[in-house]
C-alpha atoms as a PDB file:
ATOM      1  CA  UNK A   1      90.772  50.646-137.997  1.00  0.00           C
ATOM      2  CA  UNK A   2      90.155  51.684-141.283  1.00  0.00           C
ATOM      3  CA  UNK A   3      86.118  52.246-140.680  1.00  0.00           C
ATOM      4  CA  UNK A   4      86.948  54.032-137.875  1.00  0.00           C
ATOM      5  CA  UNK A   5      89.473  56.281-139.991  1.00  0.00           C
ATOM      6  CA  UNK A   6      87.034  56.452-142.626  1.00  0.00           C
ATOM      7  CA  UNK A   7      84.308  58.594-140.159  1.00  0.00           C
ATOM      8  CA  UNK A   8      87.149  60.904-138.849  1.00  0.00           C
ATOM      9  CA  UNK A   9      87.612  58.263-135.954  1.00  0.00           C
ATOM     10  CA  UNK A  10      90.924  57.349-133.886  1.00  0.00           C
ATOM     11  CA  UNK A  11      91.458  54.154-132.197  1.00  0.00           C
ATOM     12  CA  UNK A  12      93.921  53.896-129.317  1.00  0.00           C
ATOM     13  CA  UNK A  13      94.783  50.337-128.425  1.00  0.00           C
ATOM     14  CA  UNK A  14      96.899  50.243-124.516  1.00  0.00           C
ATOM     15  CA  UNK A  15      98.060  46.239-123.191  1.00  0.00           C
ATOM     16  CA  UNK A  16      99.614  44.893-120.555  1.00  0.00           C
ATOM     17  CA  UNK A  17     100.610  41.071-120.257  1.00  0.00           C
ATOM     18  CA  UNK A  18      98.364  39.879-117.239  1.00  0.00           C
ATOM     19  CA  UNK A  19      96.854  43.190-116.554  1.00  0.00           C
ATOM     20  CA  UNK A  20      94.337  43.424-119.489  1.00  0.00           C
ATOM     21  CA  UNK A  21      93.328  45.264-122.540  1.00  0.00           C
ATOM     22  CA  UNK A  22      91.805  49.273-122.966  1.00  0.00           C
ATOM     23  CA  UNK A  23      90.647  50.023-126.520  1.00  0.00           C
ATOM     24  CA  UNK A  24      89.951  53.690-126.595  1.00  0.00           C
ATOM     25  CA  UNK A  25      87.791  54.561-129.668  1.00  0.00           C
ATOM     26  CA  UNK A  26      86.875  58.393-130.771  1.00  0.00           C
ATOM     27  CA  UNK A  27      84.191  59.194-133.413  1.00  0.00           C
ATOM     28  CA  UNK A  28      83.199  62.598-134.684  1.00  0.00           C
ATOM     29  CA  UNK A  29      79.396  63.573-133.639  1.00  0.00           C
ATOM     30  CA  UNK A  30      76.640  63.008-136.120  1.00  0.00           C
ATOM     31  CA  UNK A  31      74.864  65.964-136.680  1.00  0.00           C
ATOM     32  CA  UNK A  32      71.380  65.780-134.857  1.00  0.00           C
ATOM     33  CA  UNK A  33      68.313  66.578-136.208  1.00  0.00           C
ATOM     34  CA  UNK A  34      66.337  69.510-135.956  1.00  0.00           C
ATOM     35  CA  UNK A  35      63.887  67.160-133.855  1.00  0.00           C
ATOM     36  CA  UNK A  36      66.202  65.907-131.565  1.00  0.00           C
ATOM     37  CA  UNK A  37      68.073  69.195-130.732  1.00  0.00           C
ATOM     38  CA  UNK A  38      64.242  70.503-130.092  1.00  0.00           C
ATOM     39  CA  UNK A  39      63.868  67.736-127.720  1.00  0.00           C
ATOM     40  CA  UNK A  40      67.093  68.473-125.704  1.00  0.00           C
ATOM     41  CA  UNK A  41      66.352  72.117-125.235  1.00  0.00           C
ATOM     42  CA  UNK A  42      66.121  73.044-121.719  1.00  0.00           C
ATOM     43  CA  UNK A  43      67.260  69.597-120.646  1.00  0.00           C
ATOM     44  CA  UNK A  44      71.126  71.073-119.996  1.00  0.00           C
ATOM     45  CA  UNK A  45      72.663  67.919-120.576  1.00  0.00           C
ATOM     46  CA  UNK A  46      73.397  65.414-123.603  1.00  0.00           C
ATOM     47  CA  UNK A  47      72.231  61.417-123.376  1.00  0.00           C
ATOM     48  CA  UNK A  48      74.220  58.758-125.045  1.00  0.00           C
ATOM     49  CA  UNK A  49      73.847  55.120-125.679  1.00  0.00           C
ATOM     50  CA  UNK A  50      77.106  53.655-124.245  1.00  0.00           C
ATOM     51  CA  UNK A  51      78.725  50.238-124.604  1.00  0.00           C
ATOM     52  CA  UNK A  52      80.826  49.047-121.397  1.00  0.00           C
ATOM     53  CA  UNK A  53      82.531  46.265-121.107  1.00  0.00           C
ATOM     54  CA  UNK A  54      84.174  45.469-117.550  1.00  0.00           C
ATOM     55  CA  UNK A  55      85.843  41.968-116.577  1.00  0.00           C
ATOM     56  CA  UNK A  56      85.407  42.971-112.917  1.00  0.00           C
ATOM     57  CA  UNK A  57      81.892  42.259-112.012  1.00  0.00           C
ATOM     58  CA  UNK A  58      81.485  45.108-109.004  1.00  0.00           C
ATOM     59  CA  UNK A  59      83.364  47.857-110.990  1.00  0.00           C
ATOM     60  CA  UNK A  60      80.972  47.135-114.068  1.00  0.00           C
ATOM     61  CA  UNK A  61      77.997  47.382-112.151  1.00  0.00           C
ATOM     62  CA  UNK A  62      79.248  50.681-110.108  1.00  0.00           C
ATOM     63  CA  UNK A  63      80.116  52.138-114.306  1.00  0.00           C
ATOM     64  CA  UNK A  64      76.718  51.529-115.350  1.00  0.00           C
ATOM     65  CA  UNK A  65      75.305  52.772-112.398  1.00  0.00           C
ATOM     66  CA  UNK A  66      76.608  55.764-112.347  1.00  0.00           C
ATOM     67  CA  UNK A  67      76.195  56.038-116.316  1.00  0.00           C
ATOM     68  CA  UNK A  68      72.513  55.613-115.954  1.00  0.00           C
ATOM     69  CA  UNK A  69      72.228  57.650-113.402  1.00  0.00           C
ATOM     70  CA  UNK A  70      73.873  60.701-115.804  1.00  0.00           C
ATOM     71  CA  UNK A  71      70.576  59.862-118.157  1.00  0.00           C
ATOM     72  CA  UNK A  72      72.581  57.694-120.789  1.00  0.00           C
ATOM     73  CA  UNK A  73      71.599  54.591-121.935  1.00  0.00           C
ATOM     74  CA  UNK A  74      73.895  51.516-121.092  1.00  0.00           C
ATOM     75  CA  UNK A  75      74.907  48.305-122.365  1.00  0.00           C
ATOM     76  CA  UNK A  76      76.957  46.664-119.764  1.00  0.00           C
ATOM     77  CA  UNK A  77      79.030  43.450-120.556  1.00  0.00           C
ATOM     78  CA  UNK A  78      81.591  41.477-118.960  1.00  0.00           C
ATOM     79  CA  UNK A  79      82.717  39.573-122.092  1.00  0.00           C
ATOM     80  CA  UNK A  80      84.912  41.636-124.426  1.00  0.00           C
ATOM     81  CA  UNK A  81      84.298  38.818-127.535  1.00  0.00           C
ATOM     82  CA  UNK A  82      80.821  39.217-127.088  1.00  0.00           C
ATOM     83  CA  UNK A  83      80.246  42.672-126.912  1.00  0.00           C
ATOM     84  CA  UNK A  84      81.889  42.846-130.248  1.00  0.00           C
ATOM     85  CA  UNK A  85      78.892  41.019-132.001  1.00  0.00           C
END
């Protein structure tokens, strides 16, 4: 928590016995550089490299999908320990 406070960062942490875990984590944008706000120009739309992680095997595939799809790049995990490291 107190990286993510550090960088102007919140982390939200929701749990419910037997249903599961959502971390919600929000960090400030880094400023881009000239070169990459010259390459989005005329593009109309932002890409981002995403982390999901998913226990259920269908709705992470259908996430990443559909990320992908939007032009962002996507790591897609089912493991929450391992997607930490």
């Amino acid at each position: 928590m107190e990286l993510i406070g550090r960088y102007g960062g919140d982390i939200q942490v929701k749990s419910k016995p037997g249903k599961g875990t959502t971390f919600i984590i929000k960090l400030a944008r880094a400023e881009a550089t000239k070169a990459h706000v010259a390459s989005k120009v005329g593009e109309g739309a932002s890409s981002y490299r995403l982390l999901l992680v998913e226990d259920e095997p269908e709705i992470l595939n259908l996430l990443r999908d559909m990320l992908r799809l939007k032009g962002h790049r996507v790591v897609a995990m089912s493991d929450g320990e391992k997607a930490w490291n």
